[in-house]
C-alpha atoms as a PDB file:
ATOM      1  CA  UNK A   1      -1.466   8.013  16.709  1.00  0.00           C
ATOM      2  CA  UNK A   2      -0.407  11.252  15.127  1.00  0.00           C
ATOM      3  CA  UNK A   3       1.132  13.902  16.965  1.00  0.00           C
ATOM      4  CA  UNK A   4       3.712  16.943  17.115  1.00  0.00           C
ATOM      5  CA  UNK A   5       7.020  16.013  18.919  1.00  0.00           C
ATOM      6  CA  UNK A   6       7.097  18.753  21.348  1.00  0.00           C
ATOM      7  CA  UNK A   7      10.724  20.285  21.681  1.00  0.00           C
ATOM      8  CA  UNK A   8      12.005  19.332  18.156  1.00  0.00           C
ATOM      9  CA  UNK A   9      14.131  21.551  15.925  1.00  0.00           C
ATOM     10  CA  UNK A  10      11.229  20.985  13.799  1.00  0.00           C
ATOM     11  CA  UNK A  11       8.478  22.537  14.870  1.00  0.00           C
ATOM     12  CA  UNK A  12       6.074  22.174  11.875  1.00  0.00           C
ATOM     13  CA  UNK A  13       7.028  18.705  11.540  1.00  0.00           C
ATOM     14  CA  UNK A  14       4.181  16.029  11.866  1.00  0.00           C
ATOM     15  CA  UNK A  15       5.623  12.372  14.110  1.00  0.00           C
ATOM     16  CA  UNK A  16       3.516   9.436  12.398  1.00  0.00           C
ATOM     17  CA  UNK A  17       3.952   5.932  14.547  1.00  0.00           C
ATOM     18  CA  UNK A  18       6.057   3.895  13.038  1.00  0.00           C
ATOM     19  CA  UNK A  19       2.944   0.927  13.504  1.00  0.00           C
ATOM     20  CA  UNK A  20       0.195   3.137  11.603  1.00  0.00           C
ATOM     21  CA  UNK A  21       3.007   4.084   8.775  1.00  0.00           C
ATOM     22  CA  UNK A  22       3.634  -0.347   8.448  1.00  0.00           C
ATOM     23  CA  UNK A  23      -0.483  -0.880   8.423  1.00  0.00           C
ATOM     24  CA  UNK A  24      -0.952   1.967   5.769  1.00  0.00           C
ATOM     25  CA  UNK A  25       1.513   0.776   3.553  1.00  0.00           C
ATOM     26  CA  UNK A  26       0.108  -2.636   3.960  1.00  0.00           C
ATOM     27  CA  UNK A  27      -2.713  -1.490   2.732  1.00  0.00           C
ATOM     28  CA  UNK A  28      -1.923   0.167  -0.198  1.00  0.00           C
ATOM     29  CA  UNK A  29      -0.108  -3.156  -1.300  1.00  0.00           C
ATOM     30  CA  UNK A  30      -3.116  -4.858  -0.820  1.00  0.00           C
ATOM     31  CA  UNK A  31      -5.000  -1.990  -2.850  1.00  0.00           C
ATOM     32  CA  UNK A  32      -2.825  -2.404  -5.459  1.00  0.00           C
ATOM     33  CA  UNK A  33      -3.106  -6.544  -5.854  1.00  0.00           C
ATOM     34  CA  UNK A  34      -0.764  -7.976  -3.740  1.00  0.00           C
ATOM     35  CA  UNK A  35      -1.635 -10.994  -1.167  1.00  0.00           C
ATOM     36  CA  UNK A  36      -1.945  -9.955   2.452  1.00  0.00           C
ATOM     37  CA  UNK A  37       0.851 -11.870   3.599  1.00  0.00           C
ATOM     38  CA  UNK A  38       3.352 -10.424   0.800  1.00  0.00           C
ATOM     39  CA  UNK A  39       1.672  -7.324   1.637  1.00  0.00           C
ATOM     40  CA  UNK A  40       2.793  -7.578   4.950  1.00  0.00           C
ATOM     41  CA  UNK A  41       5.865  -8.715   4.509  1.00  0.00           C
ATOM     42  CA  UNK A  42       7.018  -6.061   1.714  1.00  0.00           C
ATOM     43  CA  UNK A  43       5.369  -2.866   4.386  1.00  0.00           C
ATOM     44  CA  UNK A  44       7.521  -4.537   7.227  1.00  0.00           C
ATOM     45  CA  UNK A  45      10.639  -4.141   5.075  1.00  0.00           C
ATOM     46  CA  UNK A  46      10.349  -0.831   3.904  1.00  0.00           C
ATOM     47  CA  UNK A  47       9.349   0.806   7.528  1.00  0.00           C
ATOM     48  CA  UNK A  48      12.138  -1.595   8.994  1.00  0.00           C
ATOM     49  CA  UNK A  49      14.350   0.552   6.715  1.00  0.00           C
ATOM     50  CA  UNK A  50      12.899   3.799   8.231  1.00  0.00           C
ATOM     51  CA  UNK A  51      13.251   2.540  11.597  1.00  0.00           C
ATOM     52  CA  UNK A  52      17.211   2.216  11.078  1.00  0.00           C
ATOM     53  CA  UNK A  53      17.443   5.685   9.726  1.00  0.00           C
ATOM     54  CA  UNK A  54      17.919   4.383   5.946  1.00  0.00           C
ATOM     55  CA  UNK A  55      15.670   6.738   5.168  1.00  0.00           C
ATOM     56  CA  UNK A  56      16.573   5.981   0.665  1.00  0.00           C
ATOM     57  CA  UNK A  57      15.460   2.690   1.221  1.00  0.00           C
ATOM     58  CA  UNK A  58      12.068   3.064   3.538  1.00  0.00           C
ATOM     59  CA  UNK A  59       8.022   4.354   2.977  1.00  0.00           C
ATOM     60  CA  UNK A  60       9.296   6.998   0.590  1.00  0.00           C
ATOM     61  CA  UNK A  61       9.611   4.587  -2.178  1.00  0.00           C
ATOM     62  CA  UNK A  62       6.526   3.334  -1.892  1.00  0.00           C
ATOM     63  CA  UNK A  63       4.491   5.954  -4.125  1.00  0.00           C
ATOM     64  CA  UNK A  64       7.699   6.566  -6.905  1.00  0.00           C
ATOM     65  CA  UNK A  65       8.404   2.782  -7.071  1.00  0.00           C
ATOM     66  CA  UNK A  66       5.768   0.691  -6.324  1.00  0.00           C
ATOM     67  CA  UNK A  67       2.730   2.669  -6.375  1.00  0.00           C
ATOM     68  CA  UNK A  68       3.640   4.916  -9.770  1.00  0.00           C
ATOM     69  CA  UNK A  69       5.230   2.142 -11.319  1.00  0.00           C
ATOM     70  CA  UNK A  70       3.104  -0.597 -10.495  1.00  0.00           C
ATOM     71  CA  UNK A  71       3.512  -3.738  -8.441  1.00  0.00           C
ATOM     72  CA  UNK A  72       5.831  -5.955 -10.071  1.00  0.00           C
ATOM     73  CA  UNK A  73       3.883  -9.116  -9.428  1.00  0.00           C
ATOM     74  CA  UNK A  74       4.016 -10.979 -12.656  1.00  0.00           C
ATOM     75  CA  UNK A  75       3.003 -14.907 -11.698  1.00  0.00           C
ATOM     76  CA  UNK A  76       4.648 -16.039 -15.278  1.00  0.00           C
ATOM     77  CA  UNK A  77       7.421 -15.197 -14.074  1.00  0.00           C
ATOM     78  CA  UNK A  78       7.093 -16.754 -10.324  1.00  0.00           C
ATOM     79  CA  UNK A  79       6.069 -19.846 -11.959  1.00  0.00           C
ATOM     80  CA  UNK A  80       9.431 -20.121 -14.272  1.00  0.00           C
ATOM     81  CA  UNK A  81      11.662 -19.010 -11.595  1.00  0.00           C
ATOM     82  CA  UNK A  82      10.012 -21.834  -9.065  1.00  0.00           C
ATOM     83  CA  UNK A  83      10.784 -24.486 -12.411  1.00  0.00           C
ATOM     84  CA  UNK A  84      13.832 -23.292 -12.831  1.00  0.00           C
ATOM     85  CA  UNK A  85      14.394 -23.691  -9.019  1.00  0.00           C
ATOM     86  CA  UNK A  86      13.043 -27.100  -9.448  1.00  0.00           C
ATOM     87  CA  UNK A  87      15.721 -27.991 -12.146  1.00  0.00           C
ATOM     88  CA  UNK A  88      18.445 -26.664  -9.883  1.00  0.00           C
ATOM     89  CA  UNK A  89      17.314 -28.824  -7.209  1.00  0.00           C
ATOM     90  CA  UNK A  90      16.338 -25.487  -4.717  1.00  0.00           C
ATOM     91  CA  UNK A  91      13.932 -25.601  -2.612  1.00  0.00           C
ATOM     92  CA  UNK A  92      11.130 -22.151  -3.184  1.00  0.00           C
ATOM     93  CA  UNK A  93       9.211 -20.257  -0.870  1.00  0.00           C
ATOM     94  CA  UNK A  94       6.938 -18.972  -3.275  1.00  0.00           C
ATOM     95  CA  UNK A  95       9.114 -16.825  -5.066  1.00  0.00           C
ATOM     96  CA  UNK A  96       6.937 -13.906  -3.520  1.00  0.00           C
ATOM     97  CA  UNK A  97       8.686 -10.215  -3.451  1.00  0.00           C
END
């Protein structure tokens, strides 16, 4: 739900749930490639950023660093990391983001 915080300094500003902002930026991962489940995961990182105020770290980047930039989903270099993980005698999850 969108809506204008009534009584804020900012006046012109626009409040976005925090819920919506995690599902649109889901989305866009998924737009762009990624898995639903990374795509998840990576949206629940960024706006769990937001939500503690580190603000550097949160939905802002999504555009300049992933969007702009392009995913960096290279499965080359999943699958050498996992052998190399293998060799080490690590257990992987995937190696997703």
């Amino acid at each position: 739900m969108i809506s204008s915080k009534a009584g804020a300094n900012h006046e012109d500003c626009v409040w976005v749930d925090f819920d919506l902002m995690e599902k649109f930026m889901a989305d866009i991962f998924k737009g762009l490639g990624v898995p639903e489940e990374d795509a998840k995961i990576c949206a629940n990182v960024l706006i769990t950023a937001d939500k503690r105020g580190i603000d550097s770290h949160g939905i802002n980047r999504l555009k300049p660093i992933y969007f702009d930039r392009g995913v960096p989903v290279n499965k080359s270099v999943q699958e050498e990391m996992l052998q190399m993980a293998k060799e080490l005698g690590l257990k992987g999850h995937d190696f997703g983001f």
